[in-house]
N, C-alpha and C. Protein backbone atom coordinates (compact mmCIF):
# COMPACT_ATOMS: atom_id res chain seq x y z
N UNK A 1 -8.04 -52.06 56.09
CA UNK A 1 -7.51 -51.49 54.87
C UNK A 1 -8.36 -50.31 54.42
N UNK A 2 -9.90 -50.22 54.68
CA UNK A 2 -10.68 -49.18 54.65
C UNK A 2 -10.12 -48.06 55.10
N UNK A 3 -10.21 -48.19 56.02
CA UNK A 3 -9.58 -46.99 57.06
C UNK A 3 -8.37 -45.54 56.76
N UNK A 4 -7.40 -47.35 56.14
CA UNK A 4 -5.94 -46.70 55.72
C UNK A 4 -6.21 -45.83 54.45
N UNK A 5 -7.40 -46.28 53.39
CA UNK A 5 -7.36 -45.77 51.92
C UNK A 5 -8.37 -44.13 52.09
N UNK A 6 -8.88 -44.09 53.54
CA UNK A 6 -9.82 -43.08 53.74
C UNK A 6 -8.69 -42.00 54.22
N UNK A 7 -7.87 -42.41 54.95
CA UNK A 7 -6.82 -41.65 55.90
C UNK A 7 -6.18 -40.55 54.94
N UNK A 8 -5.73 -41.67 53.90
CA UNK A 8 -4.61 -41.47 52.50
C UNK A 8 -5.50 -40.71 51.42
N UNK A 9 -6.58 -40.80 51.40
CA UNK A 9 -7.55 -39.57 50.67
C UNK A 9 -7.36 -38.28 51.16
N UNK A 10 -7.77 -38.59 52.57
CA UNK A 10 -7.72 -37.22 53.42
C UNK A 10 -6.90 -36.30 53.56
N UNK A 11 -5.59 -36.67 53.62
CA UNK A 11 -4.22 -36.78 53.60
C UNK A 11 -3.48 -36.12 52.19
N UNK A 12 -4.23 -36.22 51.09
CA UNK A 12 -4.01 -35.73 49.89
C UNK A 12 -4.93 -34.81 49.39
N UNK A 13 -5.95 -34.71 50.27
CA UNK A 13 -6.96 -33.50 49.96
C UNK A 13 -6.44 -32.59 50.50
N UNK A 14 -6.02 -32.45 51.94
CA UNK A 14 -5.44 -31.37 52.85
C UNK A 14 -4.47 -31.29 52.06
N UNK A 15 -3.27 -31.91 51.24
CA UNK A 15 -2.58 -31.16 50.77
C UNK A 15 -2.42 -30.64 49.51
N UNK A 16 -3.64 -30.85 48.91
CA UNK A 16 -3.52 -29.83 47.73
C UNK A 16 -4.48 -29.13 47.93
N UNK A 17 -5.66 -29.19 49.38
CA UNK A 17 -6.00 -27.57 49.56
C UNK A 17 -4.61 -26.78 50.02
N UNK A 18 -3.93 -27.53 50.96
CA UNK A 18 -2.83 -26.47 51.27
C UNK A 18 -1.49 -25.90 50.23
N UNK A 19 -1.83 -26.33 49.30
CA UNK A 19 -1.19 -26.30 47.71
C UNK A 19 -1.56 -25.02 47.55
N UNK A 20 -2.94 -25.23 47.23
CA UNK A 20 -3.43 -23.92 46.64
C UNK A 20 -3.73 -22.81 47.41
N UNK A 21 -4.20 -23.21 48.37
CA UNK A 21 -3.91 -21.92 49.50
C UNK A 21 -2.80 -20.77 49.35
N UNK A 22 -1.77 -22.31 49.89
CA UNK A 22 -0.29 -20.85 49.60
C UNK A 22 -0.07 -20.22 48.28
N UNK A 23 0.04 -21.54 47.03
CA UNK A 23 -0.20 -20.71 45.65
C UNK A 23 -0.59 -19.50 45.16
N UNK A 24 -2.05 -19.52 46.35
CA UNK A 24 -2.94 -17.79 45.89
C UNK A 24 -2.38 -16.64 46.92
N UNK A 25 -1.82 -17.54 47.71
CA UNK A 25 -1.48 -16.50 48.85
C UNK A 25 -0.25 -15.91 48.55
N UNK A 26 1.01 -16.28 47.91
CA UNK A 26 1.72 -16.20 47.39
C UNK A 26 1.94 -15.24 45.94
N UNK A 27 0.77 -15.65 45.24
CA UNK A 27 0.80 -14.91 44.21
C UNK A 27 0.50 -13.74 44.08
N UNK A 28 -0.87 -13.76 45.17
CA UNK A 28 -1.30 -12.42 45.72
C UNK A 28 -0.41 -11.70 46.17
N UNK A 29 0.44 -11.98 47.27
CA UNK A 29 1.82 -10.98 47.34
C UNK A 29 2.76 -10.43 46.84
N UNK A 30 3.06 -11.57 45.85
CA UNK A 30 3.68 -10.89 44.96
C UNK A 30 3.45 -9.99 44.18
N UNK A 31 2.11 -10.12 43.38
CA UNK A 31 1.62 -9.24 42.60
C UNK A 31 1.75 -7.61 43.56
N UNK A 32 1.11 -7.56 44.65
CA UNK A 32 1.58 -6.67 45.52
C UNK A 32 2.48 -6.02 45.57
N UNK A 33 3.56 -6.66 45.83
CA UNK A 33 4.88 -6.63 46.03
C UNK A 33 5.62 -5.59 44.76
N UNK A 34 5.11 -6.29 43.64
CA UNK A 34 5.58 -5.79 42.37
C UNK A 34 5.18 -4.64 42.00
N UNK A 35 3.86 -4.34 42.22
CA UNK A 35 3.40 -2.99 41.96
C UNK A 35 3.99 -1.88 42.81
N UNK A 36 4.05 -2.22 44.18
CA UNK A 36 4.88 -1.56 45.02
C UNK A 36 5.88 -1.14 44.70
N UNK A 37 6.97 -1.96 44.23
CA UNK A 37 8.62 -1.50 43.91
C UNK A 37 8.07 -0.73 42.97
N UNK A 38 7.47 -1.29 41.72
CA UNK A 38 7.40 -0.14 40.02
C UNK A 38 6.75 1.32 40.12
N UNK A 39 6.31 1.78 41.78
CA UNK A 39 5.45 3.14 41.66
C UNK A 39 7.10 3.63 42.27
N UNK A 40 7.31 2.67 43.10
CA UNK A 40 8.91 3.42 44.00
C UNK A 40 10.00 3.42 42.67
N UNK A 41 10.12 2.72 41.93
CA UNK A 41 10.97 3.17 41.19
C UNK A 41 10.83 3.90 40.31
N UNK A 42 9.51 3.95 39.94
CA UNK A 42 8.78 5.33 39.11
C UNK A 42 9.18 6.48 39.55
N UNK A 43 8.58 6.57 41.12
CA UNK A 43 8.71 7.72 41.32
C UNK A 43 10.00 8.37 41.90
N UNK A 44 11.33 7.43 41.93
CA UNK A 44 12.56 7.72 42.36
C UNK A 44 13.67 7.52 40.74
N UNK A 45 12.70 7.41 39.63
CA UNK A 45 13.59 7.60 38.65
C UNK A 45 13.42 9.28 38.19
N UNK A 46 11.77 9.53 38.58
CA UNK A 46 11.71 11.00 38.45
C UNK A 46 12.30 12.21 38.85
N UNK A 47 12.32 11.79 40.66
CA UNK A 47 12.66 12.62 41.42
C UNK A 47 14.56 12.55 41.16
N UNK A 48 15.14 11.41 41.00
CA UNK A 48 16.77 11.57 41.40
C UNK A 48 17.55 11.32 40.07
N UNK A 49 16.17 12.09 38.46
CA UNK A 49 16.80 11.76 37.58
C UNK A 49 18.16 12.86 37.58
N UNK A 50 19.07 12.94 37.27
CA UNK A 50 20.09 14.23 36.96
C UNK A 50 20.27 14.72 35.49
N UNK A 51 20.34 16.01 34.91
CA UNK A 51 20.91 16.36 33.80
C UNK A 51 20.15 17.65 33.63
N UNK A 52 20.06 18.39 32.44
CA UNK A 52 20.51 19.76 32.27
C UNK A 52 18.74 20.25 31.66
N UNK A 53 18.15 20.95 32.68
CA UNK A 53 16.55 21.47 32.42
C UNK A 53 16.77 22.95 31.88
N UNK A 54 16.87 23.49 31.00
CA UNK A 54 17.12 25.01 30.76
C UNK A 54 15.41 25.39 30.88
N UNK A 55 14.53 25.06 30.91
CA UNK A 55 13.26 25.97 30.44
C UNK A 55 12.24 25.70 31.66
N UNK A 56 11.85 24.20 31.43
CA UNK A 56 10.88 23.83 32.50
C UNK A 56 10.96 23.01 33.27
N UNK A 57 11.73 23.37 34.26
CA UNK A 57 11.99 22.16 35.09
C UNK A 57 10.75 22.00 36.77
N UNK A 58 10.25 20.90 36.76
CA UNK A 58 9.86 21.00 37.85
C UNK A 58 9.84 21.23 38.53
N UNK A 59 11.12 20.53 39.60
CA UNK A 59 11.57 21.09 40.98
C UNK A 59 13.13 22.44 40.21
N UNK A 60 12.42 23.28 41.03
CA UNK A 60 13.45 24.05 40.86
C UNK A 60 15.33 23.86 41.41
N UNK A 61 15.17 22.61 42.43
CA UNK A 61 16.21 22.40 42.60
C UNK A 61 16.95 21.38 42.11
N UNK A 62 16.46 20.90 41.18
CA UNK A 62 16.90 20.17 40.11
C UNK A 62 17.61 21.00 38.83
N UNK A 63 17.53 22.24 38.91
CA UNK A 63 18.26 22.42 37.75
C UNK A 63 19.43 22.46 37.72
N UNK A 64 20.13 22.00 36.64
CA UNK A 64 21.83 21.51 36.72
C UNK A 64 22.39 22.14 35.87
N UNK A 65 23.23 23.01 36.19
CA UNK A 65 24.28 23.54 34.80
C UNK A 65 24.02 24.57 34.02
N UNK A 66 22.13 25.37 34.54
CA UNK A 66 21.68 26.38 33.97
C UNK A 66 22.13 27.76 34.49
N UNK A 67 22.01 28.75 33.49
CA UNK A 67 22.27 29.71 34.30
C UNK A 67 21.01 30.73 33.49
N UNK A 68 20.51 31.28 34.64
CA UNK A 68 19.90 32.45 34.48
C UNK A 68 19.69 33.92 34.64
């Protein structure tokens, strides 16, 4: 019965190291993950915003509807 209650310790240690393992490993990616998309959508709300720059527009080929 020793044996079995040492096994069943063991058995529940490995799995809440492997709990937390993936937990951090997981979270870590995500966090990753997230920052990733919010610079790409940052920087693709900038670039493919559309509408009407009369004065200072960045890319010059962005201007819409101006005339000079």
């Amino acid at each position: 019965m020793n044996n079995l209650g040492q096994a069943l310790l063991e058995y529940l240690l490995l799995m809440v190291f492997g709990v937390l393992l993936t937990t951090n490993v997981v979270g870590t990616l995500s966090e990753s993950t997230s920052e990733k998309f919010g610079r790409l959508a940052h920087v693709l709300s900038i670039n493919l915003s559309t509408g009407v720059c009369e004065e200072a527009c960045f890319f010059r080929a962005y201007e819409n509807d101006t005339k000079k």
